[in-house]
Protein backbone atom coordinates (compact mmCIF):
# COMPACT_ATOMS: atom_id res chain seq x y z
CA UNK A 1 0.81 7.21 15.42
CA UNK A 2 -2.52 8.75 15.17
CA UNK A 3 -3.23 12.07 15.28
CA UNK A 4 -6.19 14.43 14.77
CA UNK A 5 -5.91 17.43 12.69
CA UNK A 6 -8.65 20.02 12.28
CA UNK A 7 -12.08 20.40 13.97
CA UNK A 8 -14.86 18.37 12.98
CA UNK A 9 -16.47 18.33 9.73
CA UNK A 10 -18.51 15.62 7.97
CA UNK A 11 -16.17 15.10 4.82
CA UNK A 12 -19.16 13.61 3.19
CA UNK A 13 -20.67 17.49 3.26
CA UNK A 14 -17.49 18.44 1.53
CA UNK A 15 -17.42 16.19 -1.02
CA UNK A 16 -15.26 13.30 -0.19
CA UNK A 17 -17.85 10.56 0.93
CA UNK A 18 -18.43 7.58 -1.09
CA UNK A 19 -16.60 9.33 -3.42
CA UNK A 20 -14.07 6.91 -4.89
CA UNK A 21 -12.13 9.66 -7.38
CA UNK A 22 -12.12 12.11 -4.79
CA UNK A 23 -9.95 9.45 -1.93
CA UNK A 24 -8.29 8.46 -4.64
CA UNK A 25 -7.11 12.33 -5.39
CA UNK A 26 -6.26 12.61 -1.78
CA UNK A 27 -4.59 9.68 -1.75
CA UNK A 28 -1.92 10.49 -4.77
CA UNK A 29 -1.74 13.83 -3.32
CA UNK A 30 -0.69 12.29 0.13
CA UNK A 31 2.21 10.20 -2.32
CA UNK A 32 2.92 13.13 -3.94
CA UNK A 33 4.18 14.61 -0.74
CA UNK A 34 5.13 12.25 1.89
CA UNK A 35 7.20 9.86 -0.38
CA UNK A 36 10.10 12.49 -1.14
CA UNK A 37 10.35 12.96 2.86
CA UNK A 38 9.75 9.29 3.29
CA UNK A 39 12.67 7.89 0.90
CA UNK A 40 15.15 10.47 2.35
CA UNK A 41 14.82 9.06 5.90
CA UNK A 42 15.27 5.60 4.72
CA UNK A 43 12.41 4.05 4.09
CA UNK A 44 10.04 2.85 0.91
CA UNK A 45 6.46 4.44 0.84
CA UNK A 46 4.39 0.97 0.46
CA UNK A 47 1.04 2.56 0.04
CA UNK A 48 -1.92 5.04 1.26
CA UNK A 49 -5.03 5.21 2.02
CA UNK A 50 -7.68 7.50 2.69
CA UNK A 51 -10.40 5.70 4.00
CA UNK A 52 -13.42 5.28 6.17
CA UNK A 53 -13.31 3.35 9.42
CA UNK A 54 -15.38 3.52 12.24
CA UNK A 55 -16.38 6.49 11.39
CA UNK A 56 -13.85 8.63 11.14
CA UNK A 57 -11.45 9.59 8.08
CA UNK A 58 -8.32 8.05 8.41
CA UNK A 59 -5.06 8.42 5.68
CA UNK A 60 -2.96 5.56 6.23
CA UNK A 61 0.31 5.64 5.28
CA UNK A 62 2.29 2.33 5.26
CA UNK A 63 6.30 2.00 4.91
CA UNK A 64 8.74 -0.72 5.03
CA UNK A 65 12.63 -1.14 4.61
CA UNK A 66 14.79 -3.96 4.26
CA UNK A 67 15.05 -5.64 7.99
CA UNK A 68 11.63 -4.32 8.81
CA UNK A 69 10.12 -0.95 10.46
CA UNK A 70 10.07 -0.18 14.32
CA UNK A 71 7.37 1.72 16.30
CA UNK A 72 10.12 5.06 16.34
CA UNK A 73 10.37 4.32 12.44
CA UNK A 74 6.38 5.42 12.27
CA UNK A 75 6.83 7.63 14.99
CA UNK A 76 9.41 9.55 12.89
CA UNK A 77 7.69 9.19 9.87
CA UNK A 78 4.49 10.34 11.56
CA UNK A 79 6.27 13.94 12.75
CA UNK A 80 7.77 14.81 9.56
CA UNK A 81 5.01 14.29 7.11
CA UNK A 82 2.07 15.21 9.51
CA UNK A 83 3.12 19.21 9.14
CA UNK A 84 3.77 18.94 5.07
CA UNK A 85 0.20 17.30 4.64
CA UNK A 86 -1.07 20.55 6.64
CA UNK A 87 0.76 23.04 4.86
CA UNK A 88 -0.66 21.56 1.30
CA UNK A 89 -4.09 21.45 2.54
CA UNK A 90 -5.14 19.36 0.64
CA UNK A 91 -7.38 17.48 3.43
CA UNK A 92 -10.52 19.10 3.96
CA UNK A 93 -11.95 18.52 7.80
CA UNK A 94 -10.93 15.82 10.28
CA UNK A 95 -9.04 12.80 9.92
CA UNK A 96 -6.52 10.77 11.50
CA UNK A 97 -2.97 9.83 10.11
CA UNK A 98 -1.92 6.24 10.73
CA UNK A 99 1.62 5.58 9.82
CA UNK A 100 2.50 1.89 10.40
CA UNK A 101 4.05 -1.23 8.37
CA UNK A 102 2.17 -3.38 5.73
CA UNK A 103 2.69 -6.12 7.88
CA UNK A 104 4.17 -9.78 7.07
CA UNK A 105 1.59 -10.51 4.90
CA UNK A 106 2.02 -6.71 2.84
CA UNK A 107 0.60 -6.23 -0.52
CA UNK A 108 2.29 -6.07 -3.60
CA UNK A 109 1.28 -2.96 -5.84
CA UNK A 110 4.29 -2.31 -8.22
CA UNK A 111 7.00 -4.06 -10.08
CA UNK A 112 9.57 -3.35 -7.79
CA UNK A 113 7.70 -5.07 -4.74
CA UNK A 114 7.52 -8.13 -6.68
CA UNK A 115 11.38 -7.77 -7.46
CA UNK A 116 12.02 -7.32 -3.61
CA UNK A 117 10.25 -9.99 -3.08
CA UNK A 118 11.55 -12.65 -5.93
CA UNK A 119 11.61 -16.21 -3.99
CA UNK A 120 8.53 -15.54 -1.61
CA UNK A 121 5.77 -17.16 -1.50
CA UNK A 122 2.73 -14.61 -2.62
CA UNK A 123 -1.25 -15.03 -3.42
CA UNK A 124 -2.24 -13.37 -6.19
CA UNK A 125 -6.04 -12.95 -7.30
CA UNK A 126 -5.74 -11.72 -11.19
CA UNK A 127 -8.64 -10.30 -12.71
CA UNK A 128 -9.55 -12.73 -15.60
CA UNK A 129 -8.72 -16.28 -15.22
CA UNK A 130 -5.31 -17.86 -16.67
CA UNK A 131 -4.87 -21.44 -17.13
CA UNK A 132 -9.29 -21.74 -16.16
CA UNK A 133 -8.28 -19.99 -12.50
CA UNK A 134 -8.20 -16.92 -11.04
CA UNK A 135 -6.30 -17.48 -7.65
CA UNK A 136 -2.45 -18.76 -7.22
CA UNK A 137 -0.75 -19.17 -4.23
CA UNK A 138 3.20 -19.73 -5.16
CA UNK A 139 6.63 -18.83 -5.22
CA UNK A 140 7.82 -15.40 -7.36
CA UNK A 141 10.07 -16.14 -9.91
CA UNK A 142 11.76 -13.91 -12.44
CA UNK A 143 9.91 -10.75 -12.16
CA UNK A 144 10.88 -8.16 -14.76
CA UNK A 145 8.99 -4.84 -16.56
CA UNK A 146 5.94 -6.80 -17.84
CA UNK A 147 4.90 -9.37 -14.94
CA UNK A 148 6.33 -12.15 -13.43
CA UNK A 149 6.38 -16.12 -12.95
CA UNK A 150 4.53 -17.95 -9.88
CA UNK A 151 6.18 -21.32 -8.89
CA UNK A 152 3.37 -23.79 -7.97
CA UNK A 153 3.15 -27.18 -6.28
CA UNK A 154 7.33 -27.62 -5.68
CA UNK A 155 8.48 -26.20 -8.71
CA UNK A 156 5.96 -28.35 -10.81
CA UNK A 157 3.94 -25.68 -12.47
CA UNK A 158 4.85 -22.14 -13.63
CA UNK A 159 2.56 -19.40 -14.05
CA UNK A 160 3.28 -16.09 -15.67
CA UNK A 161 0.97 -13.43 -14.99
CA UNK A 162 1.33 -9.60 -16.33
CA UNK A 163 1.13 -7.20 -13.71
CA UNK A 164 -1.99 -5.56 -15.74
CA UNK A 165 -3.56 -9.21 -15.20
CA UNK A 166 -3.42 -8.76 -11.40
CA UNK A 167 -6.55 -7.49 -9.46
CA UNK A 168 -5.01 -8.25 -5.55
CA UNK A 169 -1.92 -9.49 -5.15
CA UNK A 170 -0.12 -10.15 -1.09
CA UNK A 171 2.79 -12.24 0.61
CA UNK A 172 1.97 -15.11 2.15
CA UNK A 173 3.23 -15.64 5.95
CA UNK A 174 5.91 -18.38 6.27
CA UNK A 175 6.79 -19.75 9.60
């Protein structure tokens, strides 16, 4: 659903351009807010974003559940926060609020993703190189608190990489 809120203003003037901290500080303030509202109508708060494309400002706000989200899920979604993001005001100028799914191939940010997720097949990109490589493509296995185990080449090679180790991490689309 997109939606903009506000007249016109270069956020750039205000502060928030190429400013990393400050979309960042939007961002968890965005969590902060939505993800109460978003758990109590059923759904898991993936991630946000407050980013810059084509132009414009956009906070994107993704959700998923188990058996997958619908157009009226983000529709839904997309009515209830959109007023409690105003009311904080914590948004200065125009943007547009994109509620949608992460998608088949979603990213995996916290622990409990990869627990959801224990059996799919995943790439993960860690940020120093284990084993002489920095880039795995394999099954999760055994996730718990501290990281998890990557089952490569049928089962042949295990991998375990702490979350801390991983810089991008995403499911893998399986036909």
């Amino acid at each position: 659903m997109f939606r903009m809120i506000s007249p016109p203003l270069r956020l750039r003037e205000r502060g928030h351009g190429g400013c990393r901290v400050a979309r960042e500080k939007i961002a968890d303030a965005a969590r902060r807010v939505a993800g109460p509202v978003i758990e109590e109508m059923g759904c898991e708060l993936a991630e946000v974003r407050f980013v810059m494309e084509g132009g414009r400002w956009r906070l994107q706000i993704f959700i998923d559940k188990p058996g997958g989200i619908t157009i009226d899920d983000c529709e839904a979604v997309s009515r209830e926060i959109d007023t409690l993001i105003e009311v904080e005001d914590f948004i200065q100028g125009a943007y547009i609020l994109e509620v949608s799914s992460p998608g088949l191939d979603r990213p995996l940010y916290k622990p409990a993703d990869y627990m959801r997720f224990n059996g799919k097949l995943a790439k993960v990109k860690t940020n120093a190189a284990i084993d002489g490589q920095k880039a795995f493509t394999g099954r999760i296995d055994s996730p718990d608190e501290e990281g998890f185990s990557l089952v490569i080449h049928d089962g042949r090679k295990i991998v375990y990489i702490k979350y801390g180790q991983v810089e991008k991490a995403r499911l893998e689309v399986e036909f």
